[in-house]
N, C-alpha and C. Protein backbone atom coordinates (compact mmCIF):
# COMPACT_ATOMS: atom_id res chain seq x y z
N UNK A 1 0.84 -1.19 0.00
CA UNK A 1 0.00 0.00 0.00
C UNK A 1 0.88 1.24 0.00
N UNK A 2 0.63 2.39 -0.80
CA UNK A 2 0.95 3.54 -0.43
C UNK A 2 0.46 4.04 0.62
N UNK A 3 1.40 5.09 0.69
CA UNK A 3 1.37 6.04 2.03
C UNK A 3 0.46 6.86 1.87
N UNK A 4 -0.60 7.15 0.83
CA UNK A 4 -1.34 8.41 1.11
C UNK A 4 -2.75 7.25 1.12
N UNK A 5 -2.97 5.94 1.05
CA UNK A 5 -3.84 4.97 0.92
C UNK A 5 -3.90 4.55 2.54
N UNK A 6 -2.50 4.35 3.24
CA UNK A 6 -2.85 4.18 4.18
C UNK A 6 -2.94 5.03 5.48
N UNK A 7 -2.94 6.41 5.01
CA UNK A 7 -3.40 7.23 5.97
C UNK A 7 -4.67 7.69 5.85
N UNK A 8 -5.46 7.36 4.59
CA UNK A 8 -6.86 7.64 3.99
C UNK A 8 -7.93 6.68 5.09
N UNK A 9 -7.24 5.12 4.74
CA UNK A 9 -8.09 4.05 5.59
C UNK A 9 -7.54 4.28 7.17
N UNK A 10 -6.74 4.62 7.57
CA UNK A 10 -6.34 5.05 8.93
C UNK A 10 -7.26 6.16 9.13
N UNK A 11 -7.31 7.05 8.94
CA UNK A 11 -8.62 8.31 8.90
C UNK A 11 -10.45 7.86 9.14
N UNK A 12 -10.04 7.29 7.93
CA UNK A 12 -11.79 6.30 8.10
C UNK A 12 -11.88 5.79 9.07
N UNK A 13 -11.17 4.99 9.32
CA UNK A 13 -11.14 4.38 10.53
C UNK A 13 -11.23 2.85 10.51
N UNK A 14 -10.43 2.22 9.18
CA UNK A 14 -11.32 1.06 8.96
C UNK A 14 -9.31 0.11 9.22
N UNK A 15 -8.60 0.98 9.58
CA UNK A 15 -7.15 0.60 10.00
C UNK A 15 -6.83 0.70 11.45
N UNK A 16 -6.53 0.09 12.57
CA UNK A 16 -5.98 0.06 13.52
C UNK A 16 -4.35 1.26 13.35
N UNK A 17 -4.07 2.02 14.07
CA UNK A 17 -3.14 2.34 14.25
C UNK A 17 -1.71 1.49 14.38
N UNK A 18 -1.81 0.56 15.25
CA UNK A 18 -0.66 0.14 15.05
C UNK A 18 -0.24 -1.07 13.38
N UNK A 19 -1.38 -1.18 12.92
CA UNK A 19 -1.13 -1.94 11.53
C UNK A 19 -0.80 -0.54 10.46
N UNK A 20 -1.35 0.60 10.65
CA UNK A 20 -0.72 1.66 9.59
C UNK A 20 0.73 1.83 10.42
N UNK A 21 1.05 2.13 11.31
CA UNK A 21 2.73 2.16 11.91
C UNK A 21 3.55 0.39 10.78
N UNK A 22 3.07 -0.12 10.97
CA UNK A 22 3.65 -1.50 10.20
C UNK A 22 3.64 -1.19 8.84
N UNK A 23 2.72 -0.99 8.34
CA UNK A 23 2.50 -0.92 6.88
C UNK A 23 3.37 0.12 6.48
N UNK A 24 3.98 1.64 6.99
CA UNK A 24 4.37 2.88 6.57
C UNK A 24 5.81 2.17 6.52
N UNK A 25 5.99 1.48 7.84
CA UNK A 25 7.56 1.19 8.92
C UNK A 25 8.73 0.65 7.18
N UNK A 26 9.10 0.61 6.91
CA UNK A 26 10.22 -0.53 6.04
C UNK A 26 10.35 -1.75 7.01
N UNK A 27 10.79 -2.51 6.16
CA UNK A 27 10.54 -3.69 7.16
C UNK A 27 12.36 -3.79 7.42
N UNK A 28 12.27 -4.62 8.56
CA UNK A 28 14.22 -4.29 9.33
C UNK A 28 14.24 -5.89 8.95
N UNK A 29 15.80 -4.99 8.20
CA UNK A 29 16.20 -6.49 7.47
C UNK A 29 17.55 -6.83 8.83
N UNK A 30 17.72 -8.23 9.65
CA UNK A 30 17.76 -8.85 10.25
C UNK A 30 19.31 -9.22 9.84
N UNK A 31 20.64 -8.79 9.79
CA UNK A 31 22.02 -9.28 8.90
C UNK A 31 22.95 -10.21 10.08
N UNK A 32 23.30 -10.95 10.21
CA UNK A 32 24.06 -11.57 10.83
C UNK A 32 25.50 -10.61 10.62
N UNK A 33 25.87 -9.80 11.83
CA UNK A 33 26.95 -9.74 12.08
C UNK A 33 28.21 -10.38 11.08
N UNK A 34 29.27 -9.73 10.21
CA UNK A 34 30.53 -10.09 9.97
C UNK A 34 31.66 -10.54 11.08
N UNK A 35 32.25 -11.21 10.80
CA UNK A 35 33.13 -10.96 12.19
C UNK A 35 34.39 -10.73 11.46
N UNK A 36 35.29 -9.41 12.56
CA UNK A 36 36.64 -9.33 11.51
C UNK A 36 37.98 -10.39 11.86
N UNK A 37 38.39 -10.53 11.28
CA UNK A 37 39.87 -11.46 11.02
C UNK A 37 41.49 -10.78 11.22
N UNK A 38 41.16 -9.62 10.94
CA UNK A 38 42.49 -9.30 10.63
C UNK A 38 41.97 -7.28 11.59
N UNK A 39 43.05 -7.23 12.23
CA UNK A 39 43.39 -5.49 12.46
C UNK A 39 44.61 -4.70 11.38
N UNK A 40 44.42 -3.93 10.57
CA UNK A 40 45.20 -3.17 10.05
C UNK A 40 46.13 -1.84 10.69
N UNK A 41 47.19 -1.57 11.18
CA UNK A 41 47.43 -0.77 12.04
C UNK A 41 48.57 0.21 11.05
N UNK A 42 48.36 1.41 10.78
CA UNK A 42 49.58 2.24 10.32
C UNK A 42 49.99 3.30 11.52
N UNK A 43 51.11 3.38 11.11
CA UNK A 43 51.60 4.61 12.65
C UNK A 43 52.61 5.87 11.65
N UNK A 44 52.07 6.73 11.86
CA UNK A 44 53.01 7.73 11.33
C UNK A 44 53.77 8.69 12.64
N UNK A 45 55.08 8.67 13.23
CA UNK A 45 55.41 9.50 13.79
C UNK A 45 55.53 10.66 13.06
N UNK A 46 55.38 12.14 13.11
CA UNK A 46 55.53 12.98 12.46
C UNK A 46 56.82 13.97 12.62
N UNK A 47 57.37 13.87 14.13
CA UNK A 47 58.45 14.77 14.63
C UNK A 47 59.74 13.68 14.76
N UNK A 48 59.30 12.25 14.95
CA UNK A 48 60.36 11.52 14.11
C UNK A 48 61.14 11.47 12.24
N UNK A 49 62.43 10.88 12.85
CA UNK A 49 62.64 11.14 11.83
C UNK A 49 62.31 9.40 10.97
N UNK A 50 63.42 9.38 10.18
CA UNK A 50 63.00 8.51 8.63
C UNK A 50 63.10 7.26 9.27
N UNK A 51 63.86 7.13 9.88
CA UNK A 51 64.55 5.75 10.29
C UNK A 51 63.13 4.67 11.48
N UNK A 52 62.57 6.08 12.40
CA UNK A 52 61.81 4.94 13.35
C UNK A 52 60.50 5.04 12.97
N UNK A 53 59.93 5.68 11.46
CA UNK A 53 58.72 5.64 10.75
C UNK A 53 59.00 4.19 9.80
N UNK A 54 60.25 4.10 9.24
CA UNK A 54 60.10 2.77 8.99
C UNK A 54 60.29 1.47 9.32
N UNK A 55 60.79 1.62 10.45
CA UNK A 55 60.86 0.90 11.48
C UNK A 55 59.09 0.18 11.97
N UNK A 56 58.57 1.39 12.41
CA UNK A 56 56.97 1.39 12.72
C UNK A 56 56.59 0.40 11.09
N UNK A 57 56.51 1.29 10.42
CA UNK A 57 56.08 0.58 9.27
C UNK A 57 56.45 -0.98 8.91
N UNK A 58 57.89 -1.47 8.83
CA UNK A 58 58.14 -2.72 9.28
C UNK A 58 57.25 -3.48 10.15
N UNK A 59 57.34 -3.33 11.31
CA UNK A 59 56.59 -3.64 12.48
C UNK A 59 55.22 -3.72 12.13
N UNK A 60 54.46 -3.15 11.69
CA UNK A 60 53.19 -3.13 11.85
C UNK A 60 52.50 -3.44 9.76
N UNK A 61 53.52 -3.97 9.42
CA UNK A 61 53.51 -3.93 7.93
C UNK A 61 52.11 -5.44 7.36
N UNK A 62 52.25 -6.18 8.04
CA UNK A 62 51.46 -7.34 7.80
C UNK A 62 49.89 -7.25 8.90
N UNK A 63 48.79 -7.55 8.54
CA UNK A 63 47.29 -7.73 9.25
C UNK A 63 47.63 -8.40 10.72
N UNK A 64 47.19 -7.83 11.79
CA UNK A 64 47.32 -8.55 12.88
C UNK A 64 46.54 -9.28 13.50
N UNK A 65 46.24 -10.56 13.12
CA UNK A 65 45.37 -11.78 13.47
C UNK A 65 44.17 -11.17 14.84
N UNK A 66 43.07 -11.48 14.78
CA UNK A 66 42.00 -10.95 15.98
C UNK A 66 42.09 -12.26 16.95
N UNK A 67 42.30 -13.05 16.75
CA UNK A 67 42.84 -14.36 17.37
C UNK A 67 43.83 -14.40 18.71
N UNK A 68 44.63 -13.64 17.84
CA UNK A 68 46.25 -13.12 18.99
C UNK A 68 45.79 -11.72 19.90
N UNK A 69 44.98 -11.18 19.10
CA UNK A 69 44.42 -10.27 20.04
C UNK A 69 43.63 -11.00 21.36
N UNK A 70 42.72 -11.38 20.95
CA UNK A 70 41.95 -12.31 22.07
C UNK A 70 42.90 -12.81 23.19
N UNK A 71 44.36 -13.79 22.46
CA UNK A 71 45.19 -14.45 23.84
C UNK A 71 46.03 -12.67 24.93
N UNK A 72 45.86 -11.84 23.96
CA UNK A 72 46.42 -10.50 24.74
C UNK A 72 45.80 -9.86 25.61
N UNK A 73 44.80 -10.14 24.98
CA UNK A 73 43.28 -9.01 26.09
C UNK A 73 43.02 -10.30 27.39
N UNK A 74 43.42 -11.45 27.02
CA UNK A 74 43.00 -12.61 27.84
C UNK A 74 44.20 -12.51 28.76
N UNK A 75 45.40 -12.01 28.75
CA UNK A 75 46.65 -11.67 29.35
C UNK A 75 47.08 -10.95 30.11
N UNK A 76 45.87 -9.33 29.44
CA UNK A 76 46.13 -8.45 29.90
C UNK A 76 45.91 -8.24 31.60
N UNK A 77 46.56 -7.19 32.07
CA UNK A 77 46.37 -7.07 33.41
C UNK A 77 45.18 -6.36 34.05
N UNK A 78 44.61 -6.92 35.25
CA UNK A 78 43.68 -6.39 35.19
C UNK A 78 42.83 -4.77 35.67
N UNK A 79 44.20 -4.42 36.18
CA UNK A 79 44.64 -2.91 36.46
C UNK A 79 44.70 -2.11 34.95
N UNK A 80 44.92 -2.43 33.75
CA UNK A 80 44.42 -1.83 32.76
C UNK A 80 43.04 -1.53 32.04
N UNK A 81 42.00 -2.90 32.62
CA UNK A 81 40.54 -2.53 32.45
C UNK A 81 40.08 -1.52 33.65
N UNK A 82 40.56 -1.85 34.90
CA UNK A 82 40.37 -0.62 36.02
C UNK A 82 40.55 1.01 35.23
N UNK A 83 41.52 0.89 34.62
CA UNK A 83 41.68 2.41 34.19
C UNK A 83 41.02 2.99 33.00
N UNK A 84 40.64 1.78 32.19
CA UNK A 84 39.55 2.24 31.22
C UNK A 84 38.13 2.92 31.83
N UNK A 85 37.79 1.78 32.93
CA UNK A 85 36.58 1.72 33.19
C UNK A 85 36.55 3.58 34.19
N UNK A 86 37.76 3.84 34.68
CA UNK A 86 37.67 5.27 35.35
C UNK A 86 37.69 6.46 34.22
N UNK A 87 38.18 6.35 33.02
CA UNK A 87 38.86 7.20 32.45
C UNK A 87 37.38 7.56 31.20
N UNK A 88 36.66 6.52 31.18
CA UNK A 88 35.35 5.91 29.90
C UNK A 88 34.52 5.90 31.20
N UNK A 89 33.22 6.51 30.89
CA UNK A 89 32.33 6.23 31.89
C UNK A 89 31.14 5.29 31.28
N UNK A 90 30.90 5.62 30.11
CA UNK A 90 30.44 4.69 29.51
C UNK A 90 30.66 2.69 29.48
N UNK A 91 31.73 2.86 29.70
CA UNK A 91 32.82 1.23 29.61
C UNK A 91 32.73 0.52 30.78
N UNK A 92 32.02 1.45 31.85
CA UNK A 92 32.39 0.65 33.25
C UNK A 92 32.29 -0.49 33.52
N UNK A 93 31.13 -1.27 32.83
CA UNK A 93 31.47 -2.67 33.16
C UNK A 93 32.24 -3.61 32.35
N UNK A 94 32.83 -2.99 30.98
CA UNK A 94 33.62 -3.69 30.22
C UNK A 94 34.27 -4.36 30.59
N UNK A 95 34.85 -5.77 30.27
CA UNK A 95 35.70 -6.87 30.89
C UNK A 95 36.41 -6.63 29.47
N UNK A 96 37.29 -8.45 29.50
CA UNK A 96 38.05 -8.48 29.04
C UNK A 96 37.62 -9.24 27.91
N UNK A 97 36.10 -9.89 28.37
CA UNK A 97 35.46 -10.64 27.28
C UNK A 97 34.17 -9.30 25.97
N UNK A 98 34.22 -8.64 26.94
CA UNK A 98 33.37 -7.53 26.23
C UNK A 98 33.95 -6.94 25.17
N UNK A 99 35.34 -6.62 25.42
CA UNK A 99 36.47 -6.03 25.00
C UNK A 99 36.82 -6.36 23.48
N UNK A 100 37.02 -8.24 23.46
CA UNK A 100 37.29 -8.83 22.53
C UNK A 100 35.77 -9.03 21.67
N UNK A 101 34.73 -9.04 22.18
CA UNK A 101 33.41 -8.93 21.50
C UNK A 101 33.24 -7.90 20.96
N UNK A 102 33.84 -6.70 21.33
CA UNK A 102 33.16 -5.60 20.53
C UNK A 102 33.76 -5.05 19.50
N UNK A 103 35.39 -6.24 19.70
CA UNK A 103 36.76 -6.05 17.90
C UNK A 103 36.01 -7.20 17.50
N UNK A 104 35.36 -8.37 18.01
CA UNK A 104 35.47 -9.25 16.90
C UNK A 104 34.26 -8.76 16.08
N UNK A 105 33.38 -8.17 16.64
CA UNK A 105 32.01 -8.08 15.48
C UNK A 105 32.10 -6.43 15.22
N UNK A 106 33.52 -6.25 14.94
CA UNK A 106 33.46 -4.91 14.24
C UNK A 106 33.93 -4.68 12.71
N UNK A 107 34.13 -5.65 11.70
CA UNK A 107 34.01 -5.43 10.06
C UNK A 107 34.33 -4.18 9.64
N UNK A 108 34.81 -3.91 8.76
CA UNK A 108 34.78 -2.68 7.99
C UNK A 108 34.79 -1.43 9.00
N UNK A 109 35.39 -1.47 9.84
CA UNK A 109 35.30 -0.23 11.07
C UNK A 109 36.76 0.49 10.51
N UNK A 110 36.95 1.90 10.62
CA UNK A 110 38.01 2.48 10.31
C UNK A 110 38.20 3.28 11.59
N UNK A 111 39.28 3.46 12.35
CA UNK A 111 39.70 4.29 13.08
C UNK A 111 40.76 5.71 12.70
N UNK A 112 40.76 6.62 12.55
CA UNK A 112 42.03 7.54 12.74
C UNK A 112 42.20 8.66 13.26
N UNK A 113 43.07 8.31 14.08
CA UNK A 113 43.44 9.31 15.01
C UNK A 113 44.85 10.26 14.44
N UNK A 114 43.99 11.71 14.54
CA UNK A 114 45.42 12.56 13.62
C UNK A 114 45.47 13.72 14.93
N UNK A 115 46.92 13.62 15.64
CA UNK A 115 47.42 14.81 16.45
C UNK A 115 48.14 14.99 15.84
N UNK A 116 49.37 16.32 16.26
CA UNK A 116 49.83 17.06 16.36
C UNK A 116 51.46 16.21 16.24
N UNK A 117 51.06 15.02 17.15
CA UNK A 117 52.49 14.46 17.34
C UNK A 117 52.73 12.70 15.92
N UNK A 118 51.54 12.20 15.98
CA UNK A 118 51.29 11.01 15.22
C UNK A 118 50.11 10.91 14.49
N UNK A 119 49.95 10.42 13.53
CA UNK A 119 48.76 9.57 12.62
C UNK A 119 48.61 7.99 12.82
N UNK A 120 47.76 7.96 13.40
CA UNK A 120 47.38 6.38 13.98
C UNK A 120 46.20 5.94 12.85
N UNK A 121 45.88 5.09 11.97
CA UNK A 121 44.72 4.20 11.42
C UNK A 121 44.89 3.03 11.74
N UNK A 122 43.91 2.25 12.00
CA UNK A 122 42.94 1.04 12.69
C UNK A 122 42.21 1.13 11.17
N UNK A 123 42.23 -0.12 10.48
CA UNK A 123 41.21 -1.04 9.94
C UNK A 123 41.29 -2.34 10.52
N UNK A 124 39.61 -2.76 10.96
CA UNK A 124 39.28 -3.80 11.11
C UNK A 124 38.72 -4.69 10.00
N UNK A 125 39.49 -5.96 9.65
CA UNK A 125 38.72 -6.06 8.30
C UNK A 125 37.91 -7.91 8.78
């Protein structure tokens, strides 16, 4: 039905309100989550010089497995989620399992962070 059909029979009165809310609504298409595989990380020091930008670049030159992330966050100490959870008020109850749930079902997410001192990008792929 069109939209000017079903606000006509909504008027009349011969439509329930909540069936014209359905009928107008699009219907929500339901996607199973991607999960990502790989973190992409570039680092640009900017007040460095040539030598420890490619260095960084070396280092961080190949996808970094979300896998190995998981055994790190599973490692990590737990005085580092303490300081998220003070610093993020939002995060407070974040663990270490939340943590890794919310990189693994993040796909196509781009991060970049541009100061003054570095250029940081994050792809999650």
């Amino acid at each position: 039905m069109h939209q000017l059909e079903v606000l006509e029979k909504l008027y009349a009165g011969h439509l329930a309100p909540q069936d014209a809310m359905a009928a107008l609504s699009p219907p929500i298409d339901f996607r199973a989550l991607k999960k990502a595989r790989f973190i992409k990380l570039r680092i640009v020091a900017r007040e460095e010089g040539l030598f420890p930008n490619l260095l960084l670049r070396l280092l961080f030159l190949c996808p970094f497995p979300v896998v190995l992330l998981r055994i790190a966050v599973r490692f990590a100490p737990k005085k580092m989620f303490d300081s998220l959870s003070e610093e993020f008020g939002d995060f407070q109850a974040m663990g270490p399992k939340e943590l890794y749930r919310l990189i693994r079902y993040a796909r196509g997410t781009t991060v970049r962070i541009d100061t003054d001192d570095a250029l940081v990008s994050i792809k999650i792929r």
